[in-house]
PDB file of N, CA and C in Angstrom:
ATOM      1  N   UNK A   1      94.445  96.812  84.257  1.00  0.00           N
ATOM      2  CA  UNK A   1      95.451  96.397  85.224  1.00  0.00           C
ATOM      3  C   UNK A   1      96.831  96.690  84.639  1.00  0.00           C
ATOM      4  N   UNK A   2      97.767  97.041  85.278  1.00  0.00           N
ATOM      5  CA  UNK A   2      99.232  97.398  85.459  1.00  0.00           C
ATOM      6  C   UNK A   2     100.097  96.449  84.476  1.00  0.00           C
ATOM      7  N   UNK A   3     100.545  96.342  83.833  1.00  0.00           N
ATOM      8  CA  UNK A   3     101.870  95.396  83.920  1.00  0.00           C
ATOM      9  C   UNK A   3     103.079  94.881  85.146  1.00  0.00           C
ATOM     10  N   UNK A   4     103.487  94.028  85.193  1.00  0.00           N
ATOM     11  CA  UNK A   4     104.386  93.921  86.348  1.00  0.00           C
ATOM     12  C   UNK A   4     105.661  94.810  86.252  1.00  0.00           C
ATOM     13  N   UNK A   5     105.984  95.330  84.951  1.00  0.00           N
ATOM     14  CA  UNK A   5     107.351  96.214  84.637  1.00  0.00           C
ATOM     15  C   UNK A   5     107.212  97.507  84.851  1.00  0.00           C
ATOM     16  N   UNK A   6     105.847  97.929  84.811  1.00  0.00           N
ATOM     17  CA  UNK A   6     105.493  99.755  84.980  1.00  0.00           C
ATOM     18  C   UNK A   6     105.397  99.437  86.614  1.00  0.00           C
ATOM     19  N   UNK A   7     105.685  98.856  87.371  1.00  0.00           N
ATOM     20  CA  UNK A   7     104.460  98.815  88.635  1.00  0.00           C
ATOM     21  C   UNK A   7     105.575  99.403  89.788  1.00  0.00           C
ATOM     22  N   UNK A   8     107.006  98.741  89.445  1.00  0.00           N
ATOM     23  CA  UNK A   8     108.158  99.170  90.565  1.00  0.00           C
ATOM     24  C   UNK A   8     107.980 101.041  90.924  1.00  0.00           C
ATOM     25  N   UNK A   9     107.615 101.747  90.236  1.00  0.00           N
ATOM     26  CA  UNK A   9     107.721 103.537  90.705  1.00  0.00           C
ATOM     27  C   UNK A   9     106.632 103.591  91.048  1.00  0.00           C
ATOM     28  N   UNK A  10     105.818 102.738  91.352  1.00  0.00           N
ATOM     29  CA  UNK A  10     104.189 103.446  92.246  1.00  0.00           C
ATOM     30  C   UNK A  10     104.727 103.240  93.496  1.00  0.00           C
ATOM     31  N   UNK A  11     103.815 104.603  94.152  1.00  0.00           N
ATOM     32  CA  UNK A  11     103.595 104.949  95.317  1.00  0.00           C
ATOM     33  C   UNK A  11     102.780 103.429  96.010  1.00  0.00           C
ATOM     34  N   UNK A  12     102.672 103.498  97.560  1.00  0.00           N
ATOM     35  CA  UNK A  12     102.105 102.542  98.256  1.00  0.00           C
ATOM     36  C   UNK A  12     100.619 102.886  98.000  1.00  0.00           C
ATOM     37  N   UNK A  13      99.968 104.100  97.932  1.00  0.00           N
ATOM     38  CA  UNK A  13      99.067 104.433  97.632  1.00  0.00           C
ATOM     39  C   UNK A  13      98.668 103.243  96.047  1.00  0.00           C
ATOM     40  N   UNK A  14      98.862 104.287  95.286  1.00  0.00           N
ATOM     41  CA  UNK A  14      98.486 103.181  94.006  1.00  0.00           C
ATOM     42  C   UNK A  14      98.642 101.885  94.066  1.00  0.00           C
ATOM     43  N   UNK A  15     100.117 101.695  94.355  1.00  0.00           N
ATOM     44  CA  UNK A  15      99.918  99.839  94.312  1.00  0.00           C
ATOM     45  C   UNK A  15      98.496  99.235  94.902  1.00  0.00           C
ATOM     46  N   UNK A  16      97.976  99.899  96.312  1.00  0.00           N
ATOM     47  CA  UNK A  16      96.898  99.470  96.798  1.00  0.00           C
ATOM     48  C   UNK A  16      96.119  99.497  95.906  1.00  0.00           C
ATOM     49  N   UNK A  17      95.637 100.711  95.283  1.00  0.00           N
ATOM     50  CA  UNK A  17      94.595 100.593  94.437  1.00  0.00           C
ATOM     51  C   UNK A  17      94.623  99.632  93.576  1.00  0.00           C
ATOM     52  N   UNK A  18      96.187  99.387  93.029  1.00  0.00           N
ATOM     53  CA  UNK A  18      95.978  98.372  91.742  1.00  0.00           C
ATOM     54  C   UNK A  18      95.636  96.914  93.172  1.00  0.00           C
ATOM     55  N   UNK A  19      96.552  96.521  93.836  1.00  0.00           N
ATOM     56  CA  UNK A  19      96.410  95.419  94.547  1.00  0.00           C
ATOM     57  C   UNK A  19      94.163  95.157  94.561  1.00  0.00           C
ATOM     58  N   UNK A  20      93.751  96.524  95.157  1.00  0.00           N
ATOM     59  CA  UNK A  20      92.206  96.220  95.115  1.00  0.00           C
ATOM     60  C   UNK A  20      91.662  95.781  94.203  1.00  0.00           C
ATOM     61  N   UNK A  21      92.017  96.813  92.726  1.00  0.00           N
ATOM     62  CA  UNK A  21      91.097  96.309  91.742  1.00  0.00           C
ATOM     63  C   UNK A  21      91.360  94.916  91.169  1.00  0.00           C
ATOM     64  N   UNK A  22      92.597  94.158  91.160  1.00  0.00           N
ATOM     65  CA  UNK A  22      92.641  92.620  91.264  1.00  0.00           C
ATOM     66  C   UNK A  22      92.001  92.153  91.774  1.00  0.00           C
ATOM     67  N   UNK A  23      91.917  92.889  93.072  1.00  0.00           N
ATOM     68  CA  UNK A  23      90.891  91.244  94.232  1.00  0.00           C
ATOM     69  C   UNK A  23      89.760  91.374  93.572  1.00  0.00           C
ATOM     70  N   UNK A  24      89.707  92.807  93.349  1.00  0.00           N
ATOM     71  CA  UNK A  24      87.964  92.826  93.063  1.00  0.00           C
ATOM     72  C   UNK A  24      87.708  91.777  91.989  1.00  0.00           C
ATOM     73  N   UNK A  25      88.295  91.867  91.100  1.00  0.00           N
ATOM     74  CA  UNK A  25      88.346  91.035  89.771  1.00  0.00           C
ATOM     75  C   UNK A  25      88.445  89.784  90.271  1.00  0.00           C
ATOM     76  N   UNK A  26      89.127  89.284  90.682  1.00  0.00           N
ATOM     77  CA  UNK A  26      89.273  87.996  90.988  1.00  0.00           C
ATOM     78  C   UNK A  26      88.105  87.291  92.089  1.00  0.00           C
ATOM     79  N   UNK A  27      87.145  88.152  92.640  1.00  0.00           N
ATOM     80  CA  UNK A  27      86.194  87.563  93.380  1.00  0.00           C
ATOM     81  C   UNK A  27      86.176  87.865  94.415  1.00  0.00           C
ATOM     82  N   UNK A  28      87.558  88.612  95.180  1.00  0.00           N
ATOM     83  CA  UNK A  28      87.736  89.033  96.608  1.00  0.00           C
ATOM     84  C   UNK A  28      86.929  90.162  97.347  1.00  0.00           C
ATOM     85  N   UNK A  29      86.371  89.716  98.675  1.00  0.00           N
ATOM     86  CA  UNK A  29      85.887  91.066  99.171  1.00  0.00           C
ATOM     87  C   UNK A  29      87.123  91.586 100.011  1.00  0.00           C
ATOM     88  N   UNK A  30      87.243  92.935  99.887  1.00  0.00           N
ATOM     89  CA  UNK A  30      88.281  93.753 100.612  1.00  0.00           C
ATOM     90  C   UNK A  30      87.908  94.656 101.683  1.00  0.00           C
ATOM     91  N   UNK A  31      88.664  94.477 102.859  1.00  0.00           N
ATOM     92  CA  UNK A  31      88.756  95.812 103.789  1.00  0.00           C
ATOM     93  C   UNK A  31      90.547  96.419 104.143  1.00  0.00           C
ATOM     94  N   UNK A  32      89.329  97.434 104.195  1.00  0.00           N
ATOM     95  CA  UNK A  32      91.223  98.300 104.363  1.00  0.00           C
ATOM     96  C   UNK A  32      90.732  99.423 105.488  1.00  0.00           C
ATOM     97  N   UNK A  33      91.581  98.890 106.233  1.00  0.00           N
ATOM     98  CA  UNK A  33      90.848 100.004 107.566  1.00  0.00           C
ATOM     99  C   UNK A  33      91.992 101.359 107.233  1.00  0.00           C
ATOM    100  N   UNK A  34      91.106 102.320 107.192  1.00  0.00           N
ATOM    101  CA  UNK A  34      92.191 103.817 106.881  1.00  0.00           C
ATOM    102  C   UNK A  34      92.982 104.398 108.280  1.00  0.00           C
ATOM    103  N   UNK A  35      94.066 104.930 107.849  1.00  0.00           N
ATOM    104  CA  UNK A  35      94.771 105.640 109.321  1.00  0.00           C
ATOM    105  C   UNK A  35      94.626 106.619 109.284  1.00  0.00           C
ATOM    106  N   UNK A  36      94.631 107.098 110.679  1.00  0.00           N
ATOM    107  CA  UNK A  36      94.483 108.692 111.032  1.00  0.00           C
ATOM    108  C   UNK A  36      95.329 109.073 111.673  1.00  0.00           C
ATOM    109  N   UNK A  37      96.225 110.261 111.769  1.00  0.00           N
ATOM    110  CA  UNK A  37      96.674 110.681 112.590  1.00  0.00           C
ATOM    111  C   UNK A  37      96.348 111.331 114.037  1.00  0.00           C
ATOM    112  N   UNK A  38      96.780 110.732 115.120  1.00  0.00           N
ATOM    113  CA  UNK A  38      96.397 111.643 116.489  1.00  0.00           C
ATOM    114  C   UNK A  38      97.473 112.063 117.194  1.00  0.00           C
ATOM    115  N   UNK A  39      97.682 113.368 117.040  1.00  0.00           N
ATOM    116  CA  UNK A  39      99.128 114.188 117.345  1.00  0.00           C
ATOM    117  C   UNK A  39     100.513 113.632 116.525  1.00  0.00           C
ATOM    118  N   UNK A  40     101.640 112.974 117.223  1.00  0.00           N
ATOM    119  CA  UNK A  40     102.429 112.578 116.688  1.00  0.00           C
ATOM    120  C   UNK A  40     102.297 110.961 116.234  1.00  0.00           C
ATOM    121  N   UNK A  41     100.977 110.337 116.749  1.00  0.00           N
ATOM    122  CA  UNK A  41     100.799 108.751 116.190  1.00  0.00           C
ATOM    123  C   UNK A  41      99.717 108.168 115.419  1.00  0.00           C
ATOM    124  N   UNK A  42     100.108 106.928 114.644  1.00  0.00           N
ATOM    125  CA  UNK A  42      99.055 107.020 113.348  1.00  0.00           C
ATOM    126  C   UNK A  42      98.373 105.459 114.152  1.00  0.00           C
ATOM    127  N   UNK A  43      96.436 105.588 113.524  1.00  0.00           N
ATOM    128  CA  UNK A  43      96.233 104.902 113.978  1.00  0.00           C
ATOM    129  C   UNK A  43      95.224 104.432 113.356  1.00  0.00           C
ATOM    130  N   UNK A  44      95.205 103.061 112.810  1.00  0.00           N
ATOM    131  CA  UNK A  44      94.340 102.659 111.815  1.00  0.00           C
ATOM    132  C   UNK A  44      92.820 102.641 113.037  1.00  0.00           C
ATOM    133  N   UNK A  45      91.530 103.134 112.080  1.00  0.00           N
ATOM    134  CA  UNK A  45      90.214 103.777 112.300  1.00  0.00           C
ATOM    135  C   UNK A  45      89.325 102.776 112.697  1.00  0.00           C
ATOM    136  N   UNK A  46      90.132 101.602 112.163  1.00  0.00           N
ATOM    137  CA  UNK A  46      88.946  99.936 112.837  1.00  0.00           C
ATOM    138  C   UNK A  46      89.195  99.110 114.353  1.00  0.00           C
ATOM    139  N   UNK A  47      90.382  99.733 114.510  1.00  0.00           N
ATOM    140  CA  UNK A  47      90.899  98.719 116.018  1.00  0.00           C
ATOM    141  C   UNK A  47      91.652  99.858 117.048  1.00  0.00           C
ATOM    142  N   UNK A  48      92.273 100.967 116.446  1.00  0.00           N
ATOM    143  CA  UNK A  48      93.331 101.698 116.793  1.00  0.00           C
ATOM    144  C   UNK A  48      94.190 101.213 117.207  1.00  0.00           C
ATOM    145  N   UNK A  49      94.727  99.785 117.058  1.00  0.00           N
ATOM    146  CA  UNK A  49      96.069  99.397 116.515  1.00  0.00           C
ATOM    147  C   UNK A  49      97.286  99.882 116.132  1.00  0.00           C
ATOM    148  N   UNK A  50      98.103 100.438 116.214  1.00  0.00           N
ATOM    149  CA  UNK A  50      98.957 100.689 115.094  1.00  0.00           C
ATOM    150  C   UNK A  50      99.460  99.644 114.566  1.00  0.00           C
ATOM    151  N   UNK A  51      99.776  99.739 113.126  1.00  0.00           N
ATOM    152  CA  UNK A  51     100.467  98.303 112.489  1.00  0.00           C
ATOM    153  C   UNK A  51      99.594  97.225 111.648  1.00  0.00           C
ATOM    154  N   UNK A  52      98.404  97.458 112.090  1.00  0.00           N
ATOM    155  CA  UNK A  52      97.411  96.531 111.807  1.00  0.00           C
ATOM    156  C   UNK A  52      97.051  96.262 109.575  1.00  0.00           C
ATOM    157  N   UNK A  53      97.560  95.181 109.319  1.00  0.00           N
ATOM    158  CA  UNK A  53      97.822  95.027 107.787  1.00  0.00           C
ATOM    159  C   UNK A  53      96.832  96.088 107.220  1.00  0.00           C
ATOM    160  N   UNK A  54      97.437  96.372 105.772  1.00  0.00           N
ATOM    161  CA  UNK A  54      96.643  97.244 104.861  1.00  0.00           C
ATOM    162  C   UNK A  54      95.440  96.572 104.636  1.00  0.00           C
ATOM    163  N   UNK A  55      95.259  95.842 103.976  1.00  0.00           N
ATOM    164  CA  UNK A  55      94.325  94.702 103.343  1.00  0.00           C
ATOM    165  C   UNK A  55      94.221  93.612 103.631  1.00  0.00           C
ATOM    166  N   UNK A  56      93.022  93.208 104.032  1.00  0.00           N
ATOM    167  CA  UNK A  56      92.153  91.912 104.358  1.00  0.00           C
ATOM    168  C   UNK A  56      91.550  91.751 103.563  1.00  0.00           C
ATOM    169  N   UNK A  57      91.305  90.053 102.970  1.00  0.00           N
ATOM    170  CA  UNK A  57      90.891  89.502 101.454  1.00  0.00           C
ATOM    171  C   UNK A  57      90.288  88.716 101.638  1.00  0.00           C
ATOM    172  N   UNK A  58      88.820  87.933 101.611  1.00  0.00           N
ATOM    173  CA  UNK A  58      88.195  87.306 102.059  1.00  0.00           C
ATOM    174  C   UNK A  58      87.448  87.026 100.343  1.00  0.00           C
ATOM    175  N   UNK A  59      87.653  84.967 100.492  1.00  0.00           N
ATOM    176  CA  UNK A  59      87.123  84.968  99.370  1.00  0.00           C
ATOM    177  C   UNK A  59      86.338  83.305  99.700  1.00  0.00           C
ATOM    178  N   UNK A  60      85.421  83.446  99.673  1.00  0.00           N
ATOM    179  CA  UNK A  60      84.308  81.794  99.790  1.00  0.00           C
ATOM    180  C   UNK A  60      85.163  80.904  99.585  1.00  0.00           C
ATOM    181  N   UNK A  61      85.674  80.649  98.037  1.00  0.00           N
ATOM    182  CA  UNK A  61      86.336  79.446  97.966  1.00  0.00           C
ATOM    183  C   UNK A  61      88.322  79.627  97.749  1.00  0.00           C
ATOM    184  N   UNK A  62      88.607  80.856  97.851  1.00  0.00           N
ATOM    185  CA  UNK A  62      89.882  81.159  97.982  1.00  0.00           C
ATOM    186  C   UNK A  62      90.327  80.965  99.596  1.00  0.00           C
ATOM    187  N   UNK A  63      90.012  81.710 100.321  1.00  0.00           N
ATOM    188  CA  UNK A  63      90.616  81.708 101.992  1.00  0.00           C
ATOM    189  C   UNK A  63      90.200  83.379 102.669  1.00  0.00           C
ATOM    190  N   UNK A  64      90.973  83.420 103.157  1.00  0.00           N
ATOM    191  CA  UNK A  64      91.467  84.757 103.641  1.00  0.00           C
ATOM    192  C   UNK A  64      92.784  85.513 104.178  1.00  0.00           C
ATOM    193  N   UNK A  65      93.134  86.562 103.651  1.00  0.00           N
ATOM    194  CA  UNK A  65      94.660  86.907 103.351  1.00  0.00           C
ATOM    195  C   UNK A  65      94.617  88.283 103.923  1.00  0.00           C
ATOM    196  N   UNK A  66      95.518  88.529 104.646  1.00  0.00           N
ATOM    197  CA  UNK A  66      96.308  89.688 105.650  1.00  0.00           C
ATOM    198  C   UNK A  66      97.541  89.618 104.847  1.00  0.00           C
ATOM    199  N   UNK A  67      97.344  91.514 104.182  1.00  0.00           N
ATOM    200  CA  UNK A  67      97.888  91.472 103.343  1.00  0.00           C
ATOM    201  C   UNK A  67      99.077  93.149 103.959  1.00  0.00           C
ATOM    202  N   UNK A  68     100.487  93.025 103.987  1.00  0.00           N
ATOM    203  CA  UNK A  68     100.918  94.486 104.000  1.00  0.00           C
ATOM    204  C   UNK A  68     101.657  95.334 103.012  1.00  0.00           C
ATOM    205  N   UNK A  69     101.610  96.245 102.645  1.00  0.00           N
ATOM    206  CA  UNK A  69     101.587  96.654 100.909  1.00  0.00           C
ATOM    207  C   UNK A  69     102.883  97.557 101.483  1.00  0.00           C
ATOM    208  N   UNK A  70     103.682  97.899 101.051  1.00  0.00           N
ATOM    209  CA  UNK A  70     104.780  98.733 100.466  1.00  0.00           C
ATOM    210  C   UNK A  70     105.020  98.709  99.015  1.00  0.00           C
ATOM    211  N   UNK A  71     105.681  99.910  99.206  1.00  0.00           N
ATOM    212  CA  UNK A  71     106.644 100.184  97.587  1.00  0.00           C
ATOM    213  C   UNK A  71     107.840  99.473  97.518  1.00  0.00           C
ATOM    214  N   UNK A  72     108.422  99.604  96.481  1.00  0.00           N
ATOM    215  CA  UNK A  72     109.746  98.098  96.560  1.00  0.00           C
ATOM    216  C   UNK A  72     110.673  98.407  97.454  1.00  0.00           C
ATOM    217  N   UNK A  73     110.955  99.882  98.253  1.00  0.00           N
ATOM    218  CA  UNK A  73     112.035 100.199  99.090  1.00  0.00           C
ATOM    219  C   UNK A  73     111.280 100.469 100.035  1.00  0.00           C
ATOM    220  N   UNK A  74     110.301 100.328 100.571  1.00  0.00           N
ATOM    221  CA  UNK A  74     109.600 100.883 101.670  1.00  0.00           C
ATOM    222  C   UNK A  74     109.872  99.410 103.056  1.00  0.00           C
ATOM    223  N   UNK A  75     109.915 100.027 104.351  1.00  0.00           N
ATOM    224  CA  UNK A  75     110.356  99.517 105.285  1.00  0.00           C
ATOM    225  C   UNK A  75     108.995  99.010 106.184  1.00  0.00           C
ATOM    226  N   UNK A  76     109.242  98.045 106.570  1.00  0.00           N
ATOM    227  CA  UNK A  76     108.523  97.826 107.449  1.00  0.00           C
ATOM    228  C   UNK A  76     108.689  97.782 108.862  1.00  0.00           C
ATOM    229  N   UNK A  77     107.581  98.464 109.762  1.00  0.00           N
ATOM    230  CA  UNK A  77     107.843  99.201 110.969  1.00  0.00           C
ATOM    231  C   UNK A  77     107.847  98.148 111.968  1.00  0.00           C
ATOM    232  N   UNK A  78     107.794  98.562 112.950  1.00  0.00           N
ATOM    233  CA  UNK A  78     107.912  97.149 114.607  1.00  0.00           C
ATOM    234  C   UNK A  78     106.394  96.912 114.587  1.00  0.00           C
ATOM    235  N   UNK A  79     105.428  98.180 115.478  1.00  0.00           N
ATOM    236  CA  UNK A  79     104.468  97.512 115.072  1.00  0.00           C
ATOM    237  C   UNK A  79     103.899  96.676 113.946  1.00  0.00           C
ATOM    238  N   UNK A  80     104.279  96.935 112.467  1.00  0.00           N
ATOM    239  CA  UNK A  80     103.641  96.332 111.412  1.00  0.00           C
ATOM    240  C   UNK A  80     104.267  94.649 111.816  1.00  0.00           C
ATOM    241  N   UNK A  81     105.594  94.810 112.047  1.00  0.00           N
ATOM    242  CA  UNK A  81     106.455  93.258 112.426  1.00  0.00           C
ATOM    243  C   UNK A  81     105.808  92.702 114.123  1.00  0.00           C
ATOM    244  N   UNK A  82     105.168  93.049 114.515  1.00  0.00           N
ATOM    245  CA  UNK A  82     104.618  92.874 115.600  1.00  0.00           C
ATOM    246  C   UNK A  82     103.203  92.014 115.358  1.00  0.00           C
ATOM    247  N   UNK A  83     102.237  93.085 114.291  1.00  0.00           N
ATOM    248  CA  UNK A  83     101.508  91.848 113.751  1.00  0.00           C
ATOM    249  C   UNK A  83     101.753  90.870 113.165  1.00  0.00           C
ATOM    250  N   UNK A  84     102.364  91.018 112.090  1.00  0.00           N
ATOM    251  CA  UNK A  84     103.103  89.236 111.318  1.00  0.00           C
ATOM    252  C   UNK A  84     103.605  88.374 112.218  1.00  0.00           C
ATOM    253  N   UNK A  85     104.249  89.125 112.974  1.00  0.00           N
ATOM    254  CA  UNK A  85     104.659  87.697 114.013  1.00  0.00           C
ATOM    255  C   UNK A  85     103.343  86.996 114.685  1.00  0.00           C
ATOM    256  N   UNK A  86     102.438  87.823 115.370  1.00  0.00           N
ATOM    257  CA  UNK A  86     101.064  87.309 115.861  1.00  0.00           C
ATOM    258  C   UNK A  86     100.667  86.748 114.973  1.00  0.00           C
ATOM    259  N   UNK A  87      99.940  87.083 113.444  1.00  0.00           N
ATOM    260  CA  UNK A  87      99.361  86.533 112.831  1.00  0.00           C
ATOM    261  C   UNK A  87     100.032  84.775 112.150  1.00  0.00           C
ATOM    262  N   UNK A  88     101.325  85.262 111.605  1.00  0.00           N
ATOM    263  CA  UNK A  88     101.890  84.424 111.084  1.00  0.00           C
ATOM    264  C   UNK A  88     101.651  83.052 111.713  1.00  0.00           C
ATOM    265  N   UNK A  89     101.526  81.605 110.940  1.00  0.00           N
ATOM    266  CA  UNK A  89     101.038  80.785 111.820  1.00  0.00           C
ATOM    267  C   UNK A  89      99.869  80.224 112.196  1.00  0.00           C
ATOM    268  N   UNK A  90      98.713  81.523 112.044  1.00  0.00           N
ATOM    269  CA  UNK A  90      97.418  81.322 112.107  1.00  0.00           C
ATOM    270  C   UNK A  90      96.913  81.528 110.778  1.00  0.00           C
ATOM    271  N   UNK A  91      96.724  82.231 110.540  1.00  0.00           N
ATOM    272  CA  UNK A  91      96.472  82.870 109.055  1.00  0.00           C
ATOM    273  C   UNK A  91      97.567  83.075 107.870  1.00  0.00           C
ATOM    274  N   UNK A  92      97.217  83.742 106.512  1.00  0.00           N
ATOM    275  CA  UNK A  92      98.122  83.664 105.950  1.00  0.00           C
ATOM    276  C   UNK A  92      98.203  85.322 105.701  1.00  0.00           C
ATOM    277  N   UNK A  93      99.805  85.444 106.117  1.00  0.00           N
ATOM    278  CA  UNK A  93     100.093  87.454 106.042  1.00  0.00           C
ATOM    279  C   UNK A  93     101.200  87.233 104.926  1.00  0.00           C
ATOM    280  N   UNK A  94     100.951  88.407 104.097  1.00  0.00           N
ATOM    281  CA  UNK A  94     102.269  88.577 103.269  1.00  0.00           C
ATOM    282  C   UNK A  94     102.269  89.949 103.234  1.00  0.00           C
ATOM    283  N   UNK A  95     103.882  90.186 102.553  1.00  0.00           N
ATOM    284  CA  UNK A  95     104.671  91.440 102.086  1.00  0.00           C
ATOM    285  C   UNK A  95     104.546  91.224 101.155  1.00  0.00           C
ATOM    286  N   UNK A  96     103.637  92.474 100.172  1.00  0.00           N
ATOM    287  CA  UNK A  96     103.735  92.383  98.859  1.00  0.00           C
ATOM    288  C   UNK A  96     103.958  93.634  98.355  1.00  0.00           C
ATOM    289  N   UNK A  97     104.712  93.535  97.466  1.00  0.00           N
ATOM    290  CA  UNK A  97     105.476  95.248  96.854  1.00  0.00           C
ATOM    291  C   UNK A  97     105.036  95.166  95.188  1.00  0.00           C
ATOM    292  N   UNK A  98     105.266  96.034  94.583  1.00  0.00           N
ATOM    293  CA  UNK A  98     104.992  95.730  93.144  1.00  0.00           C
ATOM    294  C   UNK A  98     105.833  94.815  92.797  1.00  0.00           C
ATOM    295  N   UNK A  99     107.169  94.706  92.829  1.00  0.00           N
ATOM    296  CA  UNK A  99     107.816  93.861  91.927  1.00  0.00           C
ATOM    297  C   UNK A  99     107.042  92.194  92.375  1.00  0.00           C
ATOM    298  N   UNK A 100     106.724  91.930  93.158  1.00  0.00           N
ATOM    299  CA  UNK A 100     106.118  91.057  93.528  1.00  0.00           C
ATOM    300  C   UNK A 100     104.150  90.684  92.654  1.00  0.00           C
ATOM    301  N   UNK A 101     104.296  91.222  91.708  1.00  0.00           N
ATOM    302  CA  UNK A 101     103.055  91.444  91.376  1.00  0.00           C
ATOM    303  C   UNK A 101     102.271  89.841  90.918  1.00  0.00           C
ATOM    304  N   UNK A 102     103.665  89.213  90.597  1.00  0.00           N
ATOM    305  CA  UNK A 102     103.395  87.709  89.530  1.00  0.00           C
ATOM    306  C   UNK A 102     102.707  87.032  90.952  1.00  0.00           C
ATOM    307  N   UNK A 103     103.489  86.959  91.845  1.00  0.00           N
ATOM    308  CA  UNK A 103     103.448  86.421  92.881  1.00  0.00           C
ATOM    309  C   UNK A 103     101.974  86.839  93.645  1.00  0.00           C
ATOM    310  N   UNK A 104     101.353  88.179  93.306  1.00  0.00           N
ATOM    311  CA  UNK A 104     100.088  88.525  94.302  1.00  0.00           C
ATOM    312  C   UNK A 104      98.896  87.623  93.439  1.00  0.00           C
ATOM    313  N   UNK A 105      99.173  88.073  91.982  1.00  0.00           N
ATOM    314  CA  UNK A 105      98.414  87.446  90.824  1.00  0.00           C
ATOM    315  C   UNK A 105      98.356  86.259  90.879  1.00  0.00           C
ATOM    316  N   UNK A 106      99.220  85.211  91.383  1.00  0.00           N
ATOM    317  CA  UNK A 106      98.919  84.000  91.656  1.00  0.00           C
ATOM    318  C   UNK A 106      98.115  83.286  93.196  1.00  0.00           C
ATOM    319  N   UNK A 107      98.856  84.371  94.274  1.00  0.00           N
ATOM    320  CA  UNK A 107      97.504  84.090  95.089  1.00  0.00           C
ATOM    321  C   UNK A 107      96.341  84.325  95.189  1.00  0.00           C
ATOM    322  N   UNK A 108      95.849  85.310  93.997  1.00  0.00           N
ATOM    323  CA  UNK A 108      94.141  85.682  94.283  1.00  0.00           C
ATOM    324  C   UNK A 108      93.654  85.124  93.340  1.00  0.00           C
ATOM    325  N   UNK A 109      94.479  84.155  92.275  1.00  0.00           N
ATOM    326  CA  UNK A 109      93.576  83.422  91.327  1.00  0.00           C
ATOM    327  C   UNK A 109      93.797  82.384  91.889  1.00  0.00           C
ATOM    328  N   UNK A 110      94.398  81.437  92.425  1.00  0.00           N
ATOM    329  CA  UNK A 110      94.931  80.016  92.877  1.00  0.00           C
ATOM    330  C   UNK A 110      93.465  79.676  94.229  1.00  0.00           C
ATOM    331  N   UNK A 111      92.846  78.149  94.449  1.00  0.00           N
ATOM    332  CA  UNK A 111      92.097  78.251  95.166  1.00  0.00           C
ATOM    333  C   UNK A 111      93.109  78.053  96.362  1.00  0.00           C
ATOM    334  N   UNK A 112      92.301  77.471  97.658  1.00  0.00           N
ATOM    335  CA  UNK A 112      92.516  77.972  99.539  1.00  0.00           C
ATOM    336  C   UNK A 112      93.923  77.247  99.673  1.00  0.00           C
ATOM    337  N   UNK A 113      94.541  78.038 100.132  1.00  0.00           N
ATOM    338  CA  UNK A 113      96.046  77.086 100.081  1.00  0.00           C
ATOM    339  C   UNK A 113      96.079  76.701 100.608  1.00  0.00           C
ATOM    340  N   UNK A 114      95.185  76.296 102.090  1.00  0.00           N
ATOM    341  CA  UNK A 114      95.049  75.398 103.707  1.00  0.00           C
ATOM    342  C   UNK A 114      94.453  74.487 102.970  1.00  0.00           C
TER     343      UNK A 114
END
């Protein structure tokens, strides 16, 4: 696993990967529905949604977490703010970027926060 000081110049790509191999470690099962492009619009492959979080974290005695990954300057789109607003409230959604790493590391070891 990463340090939290190397982690700010990864791509959204990698961070995911590192974000996975934590959960994995920590007990989490993960889905990550992949996007595809169709002409000019992208569309994640499980709902065709657009927007729909990177990562879903499902853990017996942890909870379950709707998770949306950027890089530390990366923006988040309407649709993506379209789900958080739906979800938010019901479930638990976060923005997590690398610099945020202390902060992911403490929700996938910490038990159900409900």
């Amino acid at each position: 696993m990463m340090r939290a000081m190397s982690l700010s110049s990864l791509s959204e790509r990698d961070w995911q990967a590192q974000v996975v191999e934590l959960a994995g470690l920590c007990g989490w099962m993960v889905q990550h529905s992949r996007v595809s492009q169709v002409g000019d619009r992208y569309m994640t492959a499980i709902t065709g949604q657009v927007g729909f979080p990177d990562l879903v974290l499902a853990h017996k005695a942890k909870g379950v977490v709707f998770a949306e990954l950027k890089t530390d300057t990366g923006r988040v789109s309407t649709p993506q703010k379209e789900w958080r607003d739906t979800l938010t409230g019901h479930v638990e959604w976060y923005l997590w970027r690398p610099s945020d790493y202390e902060q992911v590391l403490a929700r996938l070891t910490r038990g159900n926060a409900r």
